[in-house]
C-alpha atoms as a PDB file:
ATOM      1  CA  UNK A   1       0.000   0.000   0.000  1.00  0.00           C
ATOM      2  CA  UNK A   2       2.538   2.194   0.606  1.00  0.00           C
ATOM      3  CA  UNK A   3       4.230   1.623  -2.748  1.00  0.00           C
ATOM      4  CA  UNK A   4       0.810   2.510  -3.949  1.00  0.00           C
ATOM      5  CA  UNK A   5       0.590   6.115  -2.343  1.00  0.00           C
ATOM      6  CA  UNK A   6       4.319   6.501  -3.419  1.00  0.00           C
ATOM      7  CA  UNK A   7       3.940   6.170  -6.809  1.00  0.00           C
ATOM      8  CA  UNK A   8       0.733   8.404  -6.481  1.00  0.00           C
ATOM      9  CA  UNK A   9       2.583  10.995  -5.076  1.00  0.00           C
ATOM     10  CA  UNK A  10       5.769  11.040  -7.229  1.00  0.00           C
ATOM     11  CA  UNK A  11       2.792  11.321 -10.378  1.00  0.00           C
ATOM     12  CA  UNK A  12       1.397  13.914  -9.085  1.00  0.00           C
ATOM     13  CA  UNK A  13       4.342  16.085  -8.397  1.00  0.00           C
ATOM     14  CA  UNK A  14       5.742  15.209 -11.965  1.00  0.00           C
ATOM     15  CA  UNK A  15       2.500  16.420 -13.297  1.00  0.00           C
ATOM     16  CA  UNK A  16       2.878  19.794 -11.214  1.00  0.00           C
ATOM     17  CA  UNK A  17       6.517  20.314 -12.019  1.00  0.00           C
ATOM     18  CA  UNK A  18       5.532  20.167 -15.716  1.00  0.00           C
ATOM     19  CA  UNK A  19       2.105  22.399 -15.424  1.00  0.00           C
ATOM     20  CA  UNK A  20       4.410  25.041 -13.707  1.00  0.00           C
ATOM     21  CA  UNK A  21       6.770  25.188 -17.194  1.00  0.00           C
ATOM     22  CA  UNK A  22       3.735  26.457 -18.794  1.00  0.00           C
ATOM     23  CA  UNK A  23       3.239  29.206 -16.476  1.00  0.00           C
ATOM     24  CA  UNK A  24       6.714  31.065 -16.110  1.00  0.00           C
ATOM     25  CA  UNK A  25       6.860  34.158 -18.159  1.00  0.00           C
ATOM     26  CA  UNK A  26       8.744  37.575 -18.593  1.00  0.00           C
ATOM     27  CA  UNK A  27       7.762  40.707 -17.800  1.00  0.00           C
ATOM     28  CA  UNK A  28       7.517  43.079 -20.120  1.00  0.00           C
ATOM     29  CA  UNK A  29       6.013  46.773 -20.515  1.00  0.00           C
ATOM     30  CA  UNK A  30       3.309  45.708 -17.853  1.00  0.00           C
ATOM     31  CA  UNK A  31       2.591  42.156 -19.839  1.00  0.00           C
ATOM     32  CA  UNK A  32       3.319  38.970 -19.618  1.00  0.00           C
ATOM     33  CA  UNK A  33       5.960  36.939 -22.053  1.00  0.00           C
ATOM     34  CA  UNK A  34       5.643  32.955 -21.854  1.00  0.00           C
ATOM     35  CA  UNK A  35       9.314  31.491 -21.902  1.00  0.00           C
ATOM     36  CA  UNK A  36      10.494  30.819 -25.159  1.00  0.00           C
ATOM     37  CA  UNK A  37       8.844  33.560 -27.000  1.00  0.00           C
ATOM     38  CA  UNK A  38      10.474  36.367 -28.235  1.00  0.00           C
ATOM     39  CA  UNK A  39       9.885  40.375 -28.008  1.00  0.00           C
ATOM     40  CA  UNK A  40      10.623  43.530 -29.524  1.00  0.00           C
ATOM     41  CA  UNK A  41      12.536  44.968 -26.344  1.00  0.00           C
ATOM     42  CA  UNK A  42      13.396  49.033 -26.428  1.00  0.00           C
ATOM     43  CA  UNK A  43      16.990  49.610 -24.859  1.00  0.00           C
ATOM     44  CA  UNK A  44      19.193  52.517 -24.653  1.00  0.00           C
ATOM     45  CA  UNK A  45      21.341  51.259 -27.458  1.00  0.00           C
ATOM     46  CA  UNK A  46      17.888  51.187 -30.466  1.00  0.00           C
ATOM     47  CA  UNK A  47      15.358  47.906 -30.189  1.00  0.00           C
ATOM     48  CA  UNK A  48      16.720  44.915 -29.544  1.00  0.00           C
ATOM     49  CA  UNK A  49      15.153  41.097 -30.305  1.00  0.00           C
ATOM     50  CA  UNK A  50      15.155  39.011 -26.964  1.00  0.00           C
ATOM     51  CA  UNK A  51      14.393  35.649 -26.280  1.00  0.00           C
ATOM     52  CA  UNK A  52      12.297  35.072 -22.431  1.00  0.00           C
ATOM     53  CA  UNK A  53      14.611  32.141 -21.295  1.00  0.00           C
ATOM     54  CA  UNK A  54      15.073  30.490 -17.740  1.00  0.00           C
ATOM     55  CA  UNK A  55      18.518  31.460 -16.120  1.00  0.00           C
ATOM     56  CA  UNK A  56      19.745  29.845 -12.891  1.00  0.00           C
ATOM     57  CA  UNK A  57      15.459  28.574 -12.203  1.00  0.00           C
ATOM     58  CA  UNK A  58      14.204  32.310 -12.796  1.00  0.00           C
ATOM     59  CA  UNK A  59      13.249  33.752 -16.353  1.00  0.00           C
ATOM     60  CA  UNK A  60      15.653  36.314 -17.721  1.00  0.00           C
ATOM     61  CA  UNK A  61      15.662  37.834 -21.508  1.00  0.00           C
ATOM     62  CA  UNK A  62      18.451  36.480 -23.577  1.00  0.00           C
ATOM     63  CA  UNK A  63      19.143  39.423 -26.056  1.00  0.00           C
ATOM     64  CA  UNK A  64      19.478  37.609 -29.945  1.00  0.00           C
ATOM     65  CA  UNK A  65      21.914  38.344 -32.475  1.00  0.00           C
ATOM     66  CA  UNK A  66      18.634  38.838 -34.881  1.00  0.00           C
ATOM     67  CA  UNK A  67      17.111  42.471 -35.705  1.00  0.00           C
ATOM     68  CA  UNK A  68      13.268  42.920 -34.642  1.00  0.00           C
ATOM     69  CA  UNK A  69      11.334  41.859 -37.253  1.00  0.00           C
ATOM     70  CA  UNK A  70       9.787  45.246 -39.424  1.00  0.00           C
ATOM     71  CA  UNK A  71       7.120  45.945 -41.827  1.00  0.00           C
ATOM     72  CA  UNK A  72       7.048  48.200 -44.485  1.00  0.00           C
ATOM     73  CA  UNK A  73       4.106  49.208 -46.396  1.00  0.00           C
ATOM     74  CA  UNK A  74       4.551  48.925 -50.379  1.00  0.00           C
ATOM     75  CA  UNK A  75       2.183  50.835 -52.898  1.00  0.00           C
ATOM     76  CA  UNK A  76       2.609  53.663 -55.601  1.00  0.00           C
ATOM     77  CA  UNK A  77       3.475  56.310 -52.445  1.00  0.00           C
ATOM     78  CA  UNK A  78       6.426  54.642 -51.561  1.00  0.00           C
ATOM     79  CA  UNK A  79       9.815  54.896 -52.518  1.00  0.00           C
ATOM     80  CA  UNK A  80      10.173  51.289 -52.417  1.00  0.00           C
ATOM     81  CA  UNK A  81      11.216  49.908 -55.707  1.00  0.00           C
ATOM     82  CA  UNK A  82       9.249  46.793 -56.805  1.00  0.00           C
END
């Protein structure tokens, strides 16, 4: 019986140690980032891309070698050349 409740017990708190993955997010500009998406983050050096990422079992951003991404609006106005 008491393997029984042992096994129960280790299941559960697998089961919570993976529902509380899904919950740890970034902060950013009064919002919430879930880890392992990405944001446009404003810094003192322009706007940098950064990754939310767990650090040392807290989330931290991880600033990416990528630009943000942009888009640009294309129509006879523009200076774009199609």
């Amino acid at each position: 019986m008491k393997r029984v409740a042992l096994a129960a017990a280790l299941i559960a708190g697998l089961s919570a140690a993976g529902g509380a993955r899904a919950d740890c997010t970034c902060r950013y500009e009064g919002g919430d980032v879930l880890e392992g998406q990405t944001a446009c983050i404003r810094t003192s050096s322009g706007a940098r891309l950064a990754r939310c990422e767990k650090f040392l079992n807290n989330t931290s951003w991880t600033f990416l070698d990528q630009p943000c991404p942009t888009a640009q609006l294309v129509g006879p106005w523009s200076t774009v050349q199609r």
